[in-house]
PDB file of N, CA and C in Angstrom:
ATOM      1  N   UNK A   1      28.250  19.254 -14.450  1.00  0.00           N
ATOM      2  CA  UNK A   1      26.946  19.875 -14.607  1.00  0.00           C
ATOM      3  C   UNK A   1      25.892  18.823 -14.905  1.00  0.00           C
ATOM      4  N   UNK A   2      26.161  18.435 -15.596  1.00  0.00           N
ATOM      5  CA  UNK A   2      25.351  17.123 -16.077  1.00  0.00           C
ATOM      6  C   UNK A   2      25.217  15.920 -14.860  1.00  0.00           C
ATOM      7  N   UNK A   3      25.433  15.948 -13.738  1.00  0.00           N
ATOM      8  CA  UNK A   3      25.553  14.782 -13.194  1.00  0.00           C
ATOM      9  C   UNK A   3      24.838  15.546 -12.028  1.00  0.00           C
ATOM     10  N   UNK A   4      24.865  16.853 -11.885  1.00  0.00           N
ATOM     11  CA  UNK A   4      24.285  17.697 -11.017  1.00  0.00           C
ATOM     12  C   UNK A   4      22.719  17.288 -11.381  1.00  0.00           C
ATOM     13  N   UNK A   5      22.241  17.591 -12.738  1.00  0.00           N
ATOM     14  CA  UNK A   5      20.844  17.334 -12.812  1.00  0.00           C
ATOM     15  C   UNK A   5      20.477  16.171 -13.023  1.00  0.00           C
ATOM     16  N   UNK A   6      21.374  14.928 -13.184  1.00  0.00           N
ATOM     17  CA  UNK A   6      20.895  14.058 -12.657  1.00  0.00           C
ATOM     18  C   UNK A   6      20.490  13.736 -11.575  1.00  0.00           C
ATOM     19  N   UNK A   7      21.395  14.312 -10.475  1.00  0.00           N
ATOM     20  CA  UNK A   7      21.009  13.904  -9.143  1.00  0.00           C
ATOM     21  C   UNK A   7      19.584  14.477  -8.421  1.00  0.00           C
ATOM     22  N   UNK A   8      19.453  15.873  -9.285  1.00  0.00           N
ATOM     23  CA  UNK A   8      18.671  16.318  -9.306  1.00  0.00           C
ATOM     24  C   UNK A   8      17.103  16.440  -9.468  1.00  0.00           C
ATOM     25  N   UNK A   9      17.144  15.259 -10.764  1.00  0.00           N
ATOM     26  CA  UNK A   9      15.997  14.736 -11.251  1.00  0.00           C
ATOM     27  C   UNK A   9      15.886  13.394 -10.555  1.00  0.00           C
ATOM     28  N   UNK A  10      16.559  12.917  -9.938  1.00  0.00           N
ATOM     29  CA  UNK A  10      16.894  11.455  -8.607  1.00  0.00           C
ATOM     30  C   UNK A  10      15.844  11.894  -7.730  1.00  0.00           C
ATOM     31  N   UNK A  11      16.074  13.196  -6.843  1.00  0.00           N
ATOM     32  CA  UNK A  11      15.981  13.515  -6.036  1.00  0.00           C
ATOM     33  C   UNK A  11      14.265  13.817  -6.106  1.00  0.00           C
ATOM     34  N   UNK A  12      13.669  14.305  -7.231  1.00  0.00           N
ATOM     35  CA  UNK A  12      12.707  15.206  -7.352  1.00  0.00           C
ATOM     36  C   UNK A  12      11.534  14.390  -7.643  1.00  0.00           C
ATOM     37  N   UNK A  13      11.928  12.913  -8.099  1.00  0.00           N
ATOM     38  CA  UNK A  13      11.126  11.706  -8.590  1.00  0.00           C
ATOM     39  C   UNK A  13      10.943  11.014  -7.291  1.00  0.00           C
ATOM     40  N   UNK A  14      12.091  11.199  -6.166  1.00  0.00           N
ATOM     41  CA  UNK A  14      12.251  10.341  -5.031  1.00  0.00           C
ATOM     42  C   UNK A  14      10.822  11.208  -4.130  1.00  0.00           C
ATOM     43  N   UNK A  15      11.067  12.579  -3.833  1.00  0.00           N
ATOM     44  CA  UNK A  15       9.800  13.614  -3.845  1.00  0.00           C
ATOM     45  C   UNK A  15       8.906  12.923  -3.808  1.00  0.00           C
ATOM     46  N   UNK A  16       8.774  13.131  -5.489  1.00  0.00           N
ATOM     47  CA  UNK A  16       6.982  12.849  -5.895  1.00  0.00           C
ATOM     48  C   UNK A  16       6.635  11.397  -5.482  1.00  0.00           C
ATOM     49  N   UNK A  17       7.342  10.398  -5.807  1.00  0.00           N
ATOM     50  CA  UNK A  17       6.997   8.863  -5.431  1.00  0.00           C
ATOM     51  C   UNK A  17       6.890   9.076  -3.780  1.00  0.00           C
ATOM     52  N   UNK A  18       7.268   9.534  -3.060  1.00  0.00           N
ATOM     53  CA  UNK A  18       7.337   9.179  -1.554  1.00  0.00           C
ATOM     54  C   UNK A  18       5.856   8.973  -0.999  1.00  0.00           C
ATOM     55  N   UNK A  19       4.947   9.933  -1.297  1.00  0.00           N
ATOM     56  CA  UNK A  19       3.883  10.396  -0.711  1.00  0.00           C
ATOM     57  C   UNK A  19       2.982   8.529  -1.165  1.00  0.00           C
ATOM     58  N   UNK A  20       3.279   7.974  -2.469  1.00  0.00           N
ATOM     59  CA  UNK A  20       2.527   7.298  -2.327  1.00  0.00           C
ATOM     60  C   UNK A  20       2.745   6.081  -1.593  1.00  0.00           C
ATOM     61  N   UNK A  21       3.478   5.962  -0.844  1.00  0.00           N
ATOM     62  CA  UNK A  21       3.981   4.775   0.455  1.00  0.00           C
ATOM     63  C   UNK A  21       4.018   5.521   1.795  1.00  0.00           C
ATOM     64  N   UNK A  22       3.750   6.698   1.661  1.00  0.00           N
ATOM     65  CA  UNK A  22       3.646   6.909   3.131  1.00  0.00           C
ATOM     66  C   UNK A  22       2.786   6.385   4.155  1.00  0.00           C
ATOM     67  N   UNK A  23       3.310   6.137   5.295  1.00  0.00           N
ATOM     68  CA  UNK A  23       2.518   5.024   5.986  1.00  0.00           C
ATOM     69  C   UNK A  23       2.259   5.943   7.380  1.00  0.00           C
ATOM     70  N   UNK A  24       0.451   6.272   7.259  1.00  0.00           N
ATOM     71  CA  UNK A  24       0.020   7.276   8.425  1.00  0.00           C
ATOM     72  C   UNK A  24      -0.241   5.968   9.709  1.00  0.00           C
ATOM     73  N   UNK A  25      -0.630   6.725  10.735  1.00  0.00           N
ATOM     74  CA  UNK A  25      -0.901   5.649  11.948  1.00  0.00           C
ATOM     75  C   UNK A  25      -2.215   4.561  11.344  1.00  0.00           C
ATOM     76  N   UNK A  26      -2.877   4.434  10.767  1.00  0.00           N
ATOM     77  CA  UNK A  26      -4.160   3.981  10.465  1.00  0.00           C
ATOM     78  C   UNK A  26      -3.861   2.992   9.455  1.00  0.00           C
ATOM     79  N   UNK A  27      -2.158   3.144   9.109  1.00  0.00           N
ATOM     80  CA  UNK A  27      -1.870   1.709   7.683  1.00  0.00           C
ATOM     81  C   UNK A  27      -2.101   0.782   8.452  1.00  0.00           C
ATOM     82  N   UNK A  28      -1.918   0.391   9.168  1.00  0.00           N
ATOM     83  CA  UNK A  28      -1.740  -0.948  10.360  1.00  0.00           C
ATOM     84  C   UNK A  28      -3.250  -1.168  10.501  1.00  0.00           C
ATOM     85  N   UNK A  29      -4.156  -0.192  10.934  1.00  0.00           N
ATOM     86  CA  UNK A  29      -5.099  -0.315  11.955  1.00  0.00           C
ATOM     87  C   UNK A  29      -6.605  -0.541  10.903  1.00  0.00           C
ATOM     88  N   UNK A  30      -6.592  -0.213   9.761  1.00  0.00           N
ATOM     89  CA  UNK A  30      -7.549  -0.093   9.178  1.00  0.00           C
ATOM     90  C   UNK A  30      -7.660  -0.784   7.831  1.00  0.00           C
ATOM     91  N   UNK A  31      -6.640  -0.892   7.558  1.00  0.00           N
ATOM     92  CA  UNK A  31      -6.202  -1.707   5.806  1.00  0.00           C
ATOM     93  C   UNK A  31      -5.916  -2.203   5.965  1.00  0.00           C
ATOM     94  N   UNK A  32      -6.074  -3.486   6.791  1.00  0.00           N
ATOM     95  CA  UNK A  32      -6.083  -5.120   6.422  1.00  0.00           C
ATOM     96  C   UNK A  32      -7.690  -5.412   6.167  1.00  0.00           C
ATOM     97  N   UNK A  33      -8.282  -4.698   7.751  1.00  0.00           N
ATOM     98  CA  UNK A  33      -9.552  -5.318   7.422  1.00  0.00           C
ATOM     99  C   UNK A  33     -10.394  -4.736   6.087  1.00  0.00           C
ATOM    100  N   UNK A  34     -10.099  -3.632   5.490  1.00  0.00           N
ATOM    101  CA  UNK A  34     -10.939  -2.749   4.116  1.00  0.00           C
ATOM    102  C   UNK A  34     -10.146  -4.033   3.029  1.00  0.00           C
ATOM    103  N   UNK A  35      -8.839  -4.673   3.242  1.00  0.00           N
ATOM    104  CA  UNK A  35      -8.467  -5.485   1.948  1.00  0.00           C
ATOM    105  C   UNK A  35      -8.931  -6.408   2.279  1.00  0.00           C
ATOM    106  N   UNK A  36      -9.318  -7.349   3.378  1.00  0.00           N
ATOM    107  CA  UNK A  36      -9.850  -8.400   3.320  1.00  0.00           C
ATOM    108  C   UNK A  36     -11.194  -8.013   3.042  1.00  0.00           C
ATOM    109  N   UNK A  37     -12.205  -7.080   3.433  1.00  0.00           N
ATOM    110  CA  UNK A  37     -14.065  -6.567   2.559  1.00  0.00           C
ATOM    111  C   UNK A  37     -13.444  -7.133   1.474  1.00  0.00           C
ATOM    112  N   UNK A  38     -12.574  -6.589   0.602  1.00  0.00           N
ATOM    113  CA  UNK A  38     -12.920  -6.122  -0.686  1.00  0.00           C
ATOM    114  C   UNK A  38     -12.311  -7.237  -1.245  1.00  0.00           C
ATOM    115  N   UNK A  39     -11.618  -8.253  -0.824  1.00  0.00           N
ATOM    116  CA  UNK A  39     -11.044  -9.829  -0.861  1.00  0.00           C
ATOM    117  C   UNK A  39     -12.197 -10.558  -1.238  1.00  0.00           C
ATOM    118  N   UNK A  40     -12.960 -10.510   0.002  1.00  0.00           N
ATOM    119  CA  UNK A  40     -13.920 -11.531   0.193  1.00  0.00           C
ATOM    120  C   UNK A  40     -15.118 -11.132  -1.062  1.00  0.00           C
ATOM    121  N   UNK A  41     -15.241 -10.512  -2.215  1.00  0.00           N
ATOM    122  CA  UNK A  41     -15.623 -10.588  -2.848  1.00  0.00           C
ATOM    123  C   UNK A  41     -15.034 -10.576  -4.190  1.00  0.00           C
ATOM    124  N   UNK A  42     -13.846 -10.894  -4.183  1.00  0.00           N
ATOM    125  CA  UNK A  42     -12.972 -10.784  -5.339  1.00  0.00           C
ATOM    126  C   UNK A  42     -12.874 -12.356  -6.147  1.00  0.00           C
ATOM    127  N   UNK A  43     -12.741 -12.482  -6.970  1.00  0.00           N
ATOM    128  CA  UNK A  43     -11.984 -13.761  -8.096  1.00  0.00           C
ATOM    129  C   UNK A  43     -11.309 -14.212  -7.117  1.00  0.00           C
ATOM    130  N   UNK A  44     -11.320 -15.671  -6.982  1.00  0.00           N
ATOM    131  CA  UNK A  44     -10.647 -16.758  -5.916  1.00  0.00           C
ATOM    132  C   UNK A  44      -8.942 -16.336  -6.240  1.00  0.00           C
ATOM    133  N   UNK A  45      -8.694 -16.389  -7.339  1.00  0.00           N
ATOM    134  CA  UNK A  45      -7.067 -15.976  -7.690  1.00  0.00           C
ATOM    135  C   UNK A  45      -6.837 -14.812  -7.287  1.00  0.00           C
ATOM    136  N   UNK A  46      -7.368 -13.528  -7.830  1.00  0.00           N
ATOM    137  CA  UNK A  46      -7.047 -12.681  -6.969  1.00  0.00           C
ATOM    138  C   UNK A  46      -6.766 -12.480  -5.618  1.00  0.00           C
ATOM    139  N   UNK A  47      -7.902 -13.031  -5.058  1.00  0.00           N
ATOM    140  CA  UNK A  47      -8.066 -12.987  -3.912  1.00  0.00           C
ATOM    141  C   UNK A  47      -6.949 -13.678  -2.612  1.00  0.00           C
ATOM    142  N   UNK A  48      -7.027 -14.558  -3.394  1.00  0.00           N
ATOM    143  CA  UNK A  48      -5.283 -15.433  -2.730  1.00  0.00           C
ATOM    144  C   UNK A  48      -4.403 -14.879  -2.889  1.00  0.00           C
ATOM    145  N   UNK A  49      -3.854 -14.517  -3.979  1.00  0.00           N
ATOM    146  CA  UNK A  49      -3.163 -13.448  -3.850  1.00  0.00           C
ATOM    147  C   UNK A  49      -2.751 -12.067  -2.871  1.00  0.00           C
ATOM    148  N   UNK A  50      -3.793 -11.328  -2.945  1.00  0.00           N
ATOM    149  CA  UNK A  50      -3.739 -10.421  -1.903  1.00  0.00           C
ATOM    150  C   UNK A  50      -4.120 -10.591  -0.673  1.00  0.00           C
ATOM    151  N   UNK A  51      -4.555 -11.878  -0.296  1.00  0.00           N
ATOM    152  CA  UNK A  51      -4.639 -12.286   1.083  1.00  0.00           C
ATOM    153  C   UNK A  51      -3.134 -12.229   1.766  1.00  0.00           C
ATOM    154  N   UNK A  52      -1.938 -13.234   0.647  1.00  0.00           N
ATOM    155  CA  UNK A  52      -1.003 -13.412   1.234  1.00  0.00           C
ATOM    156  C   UNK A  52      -0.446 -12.126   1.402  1.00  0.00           C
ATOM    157  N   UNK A  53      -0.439 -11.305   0.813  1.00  0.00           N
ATOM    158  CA  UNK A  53       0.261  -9.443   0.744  1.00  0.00           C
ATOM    159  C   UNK A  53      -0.182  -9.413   1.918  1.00  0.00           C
ATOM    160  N   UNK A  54      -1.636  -8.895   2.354  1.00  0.00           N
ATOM    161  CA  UNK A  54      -2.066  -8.863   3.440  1.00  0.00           C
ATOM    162  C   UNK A  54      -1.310  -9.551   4.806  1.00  0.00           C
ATOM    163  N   UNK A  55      -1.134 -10.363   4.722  1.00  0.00           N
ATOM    164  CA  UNK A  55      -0.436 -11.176   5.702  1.00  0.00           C
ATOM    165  C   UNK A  55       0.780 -10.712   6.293  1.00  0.00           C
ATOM    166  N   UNK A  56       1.602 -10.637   5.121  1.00  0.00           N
ATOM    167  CA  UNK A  56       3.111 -10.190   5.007  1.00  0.00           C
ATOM    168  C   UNK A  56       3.101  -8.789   5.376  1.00  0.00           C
ATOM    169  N   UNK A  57       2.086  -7.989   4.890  1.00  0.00           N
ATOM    170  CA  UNK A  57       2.068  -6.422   5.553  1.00  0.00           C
ATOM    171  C   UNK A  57       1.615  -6.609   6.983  1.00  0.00           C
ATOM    172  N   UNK A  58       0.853  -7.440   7.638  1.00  0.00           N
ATOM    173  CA  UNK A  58       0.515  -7.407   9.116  1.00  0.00           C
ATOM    174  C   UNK A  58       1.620  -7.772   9.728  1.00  0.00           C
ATOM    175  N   UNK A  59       2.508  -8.790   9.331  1.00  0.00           N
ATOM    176  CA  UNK A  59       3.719  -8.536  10.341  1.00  0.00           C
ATOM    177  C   UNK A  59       4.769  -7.766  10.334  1.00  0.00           C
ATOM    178  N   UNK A  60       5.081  -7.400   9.035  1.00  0.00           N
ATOM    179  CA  UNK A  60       5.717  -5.703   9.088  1.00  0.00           C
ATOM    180  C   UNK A  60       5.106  -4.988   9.508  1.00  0.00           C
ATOM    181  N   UNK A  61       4.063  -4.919  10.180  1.00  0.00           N
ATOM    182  CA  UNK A  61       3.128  -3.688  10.442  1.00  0.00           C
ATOM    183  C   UNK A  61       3.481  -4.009  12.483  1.00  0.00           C
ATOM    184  N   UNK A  62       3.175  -5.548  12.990  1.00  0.00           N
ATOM    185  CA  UNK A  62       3.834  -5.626  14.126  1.00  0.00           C
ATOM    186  C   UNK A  62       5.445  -5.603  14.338  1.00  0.00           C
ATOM    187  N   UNK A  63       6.446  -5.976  13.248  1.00  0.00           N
ATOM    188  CA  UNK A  63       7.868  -5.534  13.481  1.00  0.00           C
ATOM    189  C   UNK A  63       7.931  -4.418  13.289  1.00  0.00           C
ATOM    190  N   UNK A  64       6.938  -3.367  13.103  1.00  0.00           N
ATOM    191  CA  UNK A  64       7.460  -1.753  13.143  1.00  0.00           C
ATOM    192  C   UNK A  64       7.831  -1.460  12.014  1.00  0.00           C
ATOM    193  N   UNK A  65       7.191  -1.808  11.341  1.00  0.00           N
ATOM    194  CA  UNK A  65       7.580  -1.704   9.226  1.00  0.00           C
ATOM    195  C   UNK A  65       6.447  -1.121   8.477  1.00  0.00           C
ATOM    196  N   UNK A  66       6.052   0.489   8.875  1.00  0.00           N
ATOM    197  CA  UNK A  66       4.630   0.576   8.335  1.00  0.00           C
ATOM    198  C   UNK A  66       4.965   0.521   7.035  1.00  0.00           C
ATOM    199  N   UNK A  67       5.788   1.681   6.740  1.00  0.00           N
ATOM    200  CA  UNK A  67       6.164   2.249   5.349  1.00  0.00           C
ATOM    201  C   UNK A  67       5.852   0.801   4.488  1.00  0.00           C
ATOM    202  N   UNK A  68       6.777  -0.212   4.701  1.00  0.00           N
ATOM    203  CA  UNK A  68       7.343  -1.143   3.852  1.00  0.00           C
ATOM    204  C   UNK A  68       5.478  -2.287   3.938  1.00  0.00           C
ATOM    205  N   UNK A  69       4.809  -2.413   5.141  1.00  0.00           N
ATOM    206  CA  UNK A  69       3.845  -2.537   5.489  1.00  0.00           C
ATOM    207  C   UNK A  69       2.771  -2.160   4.359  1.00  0.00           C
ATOM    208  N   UNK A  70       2.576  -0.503   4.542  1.00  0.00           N
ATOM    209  CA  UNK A  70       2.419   0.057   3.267  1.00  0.00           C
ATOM    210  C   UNK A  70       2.360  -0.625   1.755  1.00  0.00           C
ATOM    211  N   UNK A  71       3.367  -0.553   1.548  1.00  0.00           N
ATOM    212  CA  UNK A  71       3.740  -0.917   0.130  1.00  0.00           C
ATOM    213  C   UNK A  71       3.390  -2.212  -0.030  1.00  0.00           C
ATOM    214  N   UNK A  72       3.164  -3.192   0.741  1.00  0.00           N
ATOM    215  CA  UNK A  72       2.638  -4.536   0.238  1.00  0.00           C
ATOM    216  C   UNK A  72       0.818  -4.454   0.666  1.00  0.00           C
ATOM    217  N   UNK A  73       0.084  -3.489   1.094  1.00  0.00           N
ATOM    218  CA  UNK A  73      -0.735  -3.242   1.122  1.00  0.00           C
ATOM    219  C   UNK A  73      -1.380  -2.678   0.206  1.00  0.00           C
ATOM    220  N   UNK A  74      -0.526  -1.826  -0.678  1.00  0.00           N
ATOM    221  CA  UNK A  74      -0.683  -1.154  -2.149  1.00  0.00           C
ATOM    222  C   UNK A  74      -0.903  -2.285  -2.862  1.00  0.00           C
ATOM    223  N   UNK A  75       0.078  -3.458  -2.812  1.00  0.00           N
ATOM    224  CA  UNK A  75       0.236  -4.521  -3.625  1.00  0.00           C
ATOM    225  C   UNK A  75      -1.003  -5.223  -3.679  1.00  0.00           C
ATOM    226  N   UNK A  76      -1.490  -5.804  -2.446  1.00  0.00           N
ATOM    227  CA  UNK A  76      -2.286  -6.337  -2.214  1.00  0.00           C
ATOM    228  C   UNK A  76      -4.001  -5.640  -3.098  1.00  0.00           C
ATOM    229  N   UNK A  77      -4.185  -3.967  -3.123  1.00  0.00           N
ATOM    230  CA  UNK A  77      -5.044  -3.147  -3.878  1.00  0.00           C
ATOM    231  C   UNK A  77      -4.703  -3.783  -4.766  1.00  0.00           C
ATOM    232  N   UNK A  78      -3.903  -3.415  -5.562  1.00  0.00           N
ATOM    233  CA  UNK A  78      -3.612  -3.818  -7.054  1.00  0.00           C
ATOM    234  C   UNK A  78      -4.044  -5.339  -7.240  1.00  0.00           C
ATOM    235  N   UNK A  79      -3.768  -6.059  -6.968  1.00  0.00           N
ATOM    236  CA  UNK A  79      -4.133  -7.550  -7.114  1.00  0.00           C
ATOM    237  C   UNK A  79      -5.742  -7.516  -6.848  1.00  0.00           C
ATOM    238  N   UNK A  80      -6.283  -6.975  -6.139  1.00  0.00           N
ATOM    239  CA  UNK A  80      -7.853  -6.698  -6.299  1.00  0.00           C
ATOM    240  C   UNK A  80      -8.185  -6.132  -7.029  1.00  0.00           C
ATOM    241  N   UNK A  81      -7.655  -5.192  -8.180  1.00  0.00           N
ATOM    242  CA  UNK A  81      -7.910  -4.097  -8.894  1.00  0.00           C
ATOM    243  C   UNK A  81      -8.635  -3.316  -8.424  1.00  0.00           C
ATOM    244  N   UNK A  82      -7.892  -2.655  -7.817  1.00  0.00           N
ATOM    245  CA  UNK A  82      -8.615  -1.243  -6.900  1.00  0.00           C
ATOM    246  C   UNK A  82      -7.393  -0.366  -6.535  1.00  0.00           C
ATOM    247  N   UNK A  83      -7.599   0.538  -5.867  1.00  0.00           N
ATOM    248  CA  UNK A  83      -6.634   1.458  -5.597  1.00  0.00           C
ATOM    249  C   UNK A  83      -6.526   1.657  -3.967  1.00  0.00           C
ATOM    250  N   UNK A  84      -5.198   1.731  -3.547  1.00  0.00           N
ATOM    251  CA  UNK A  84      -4.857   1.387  -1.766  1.00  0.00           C
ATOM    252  C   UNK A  84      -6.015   3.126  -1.631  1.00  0.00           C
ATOM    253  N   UNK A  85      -5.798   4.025  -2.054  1.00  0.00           N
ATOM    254  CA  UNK A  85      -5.985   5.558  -1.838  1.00  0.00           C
ATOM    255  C   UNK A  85      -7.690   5.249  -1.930  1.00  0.00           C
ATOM    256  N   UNK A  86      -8.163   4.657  -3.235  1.00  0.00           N
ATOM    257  CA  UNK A  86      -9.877   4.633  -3.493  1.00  0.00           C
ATOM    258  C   UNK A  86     -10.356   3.646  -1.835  1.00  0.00           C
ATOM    259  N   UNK A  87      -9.665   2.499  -1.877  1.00  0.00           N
ATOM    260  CA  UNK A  87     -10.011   1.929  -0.451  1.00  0.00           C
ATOM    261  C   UNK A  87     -10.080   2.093   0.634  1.00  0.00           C
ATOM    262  N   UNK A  88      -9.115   3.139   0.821  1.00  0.00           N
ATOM    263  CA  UNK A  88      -9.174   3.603   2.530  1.00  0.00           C
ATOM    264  C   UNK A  88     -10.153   5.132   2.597  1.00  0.00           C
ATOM    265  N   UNK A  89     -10.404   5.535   1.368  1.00  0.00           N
ATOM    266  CA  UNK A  89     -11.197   6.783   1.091  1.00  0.00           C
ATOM    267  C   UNK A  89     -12.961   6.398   1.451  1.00  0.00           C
ATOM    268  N   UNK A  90     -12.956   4.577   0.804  1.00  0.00           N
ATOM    269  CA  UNK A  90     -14.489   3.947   1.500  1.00  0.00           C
ATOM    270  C   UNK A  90     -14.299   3.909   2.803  1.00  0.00           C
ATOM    271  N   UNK A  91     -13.769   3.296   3.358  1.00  0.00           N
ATOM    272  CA  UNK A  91     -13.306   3.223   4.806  1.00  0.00           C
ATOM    273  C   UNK A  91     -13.440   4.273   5.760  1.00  0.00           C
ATOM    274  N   UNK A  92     -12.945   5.489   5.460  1.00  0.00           N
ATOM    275  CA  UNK A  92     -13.139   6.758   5.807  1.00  0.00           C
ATOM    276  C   UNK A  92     -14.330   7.300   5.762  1.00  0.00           C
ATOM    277  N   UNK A  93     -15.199   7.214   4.613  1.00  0.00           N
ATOM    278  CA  UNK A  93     -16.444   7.378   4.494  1.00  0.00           C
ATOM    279  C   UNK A  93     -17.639   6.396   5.410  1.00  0.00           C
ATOM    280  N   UNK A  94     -17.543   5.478   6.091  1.00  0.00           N
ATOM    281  CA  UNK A  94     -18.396   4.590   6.404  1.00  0.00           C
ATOM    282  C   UNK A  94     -18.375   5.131   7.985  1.00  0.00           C
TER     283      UNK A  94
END
């Protein structure tokens, strides 16, 4: 019983976390260039930083790796202090 709701509560966390790496057609096509805007005005450290993320998500993004693409694109937000979701929401808006 007990190992039941573990798997259970595995399962339900795996759920809720998914949505925030999901990688729509537009991870590739639109969030490099919104992280490099928001680069090019960032702290030189930062900014190196999430350049290289950037990088590393564009060629997972040409080997067919959005998801994982994704997630170093998140990375790359964070190292700007911003949010991947607040950034592509400007993007969308413009």
């Amino acid at each position: 019983m007990f190992n039941r709701a573990l798997i259970a509560i595995a399962f339900a966390a795996a759920a809720v976390s998914a949505p925030a790496f999901a990688a729509d057609a537009n991870t590739c096509k639109n969030t490099p260039a919104a992280l490099r805007s928001a680069a090019a005005t960032a702290q030189p450290e930062q900014a190196t930083m999430a350049m290289r993320l950037i990088v590393v998500g564009e060629r997972l993004c040409d080997a067919g790796g959005r998801a994982e693409a994704g997630k170093k694109f998140a990375s790359a937000a964070k190292a700007l202090g911003t949010d991947l979701a607040a950034l592509n929401t400007n993007v969308a808006a413009q």
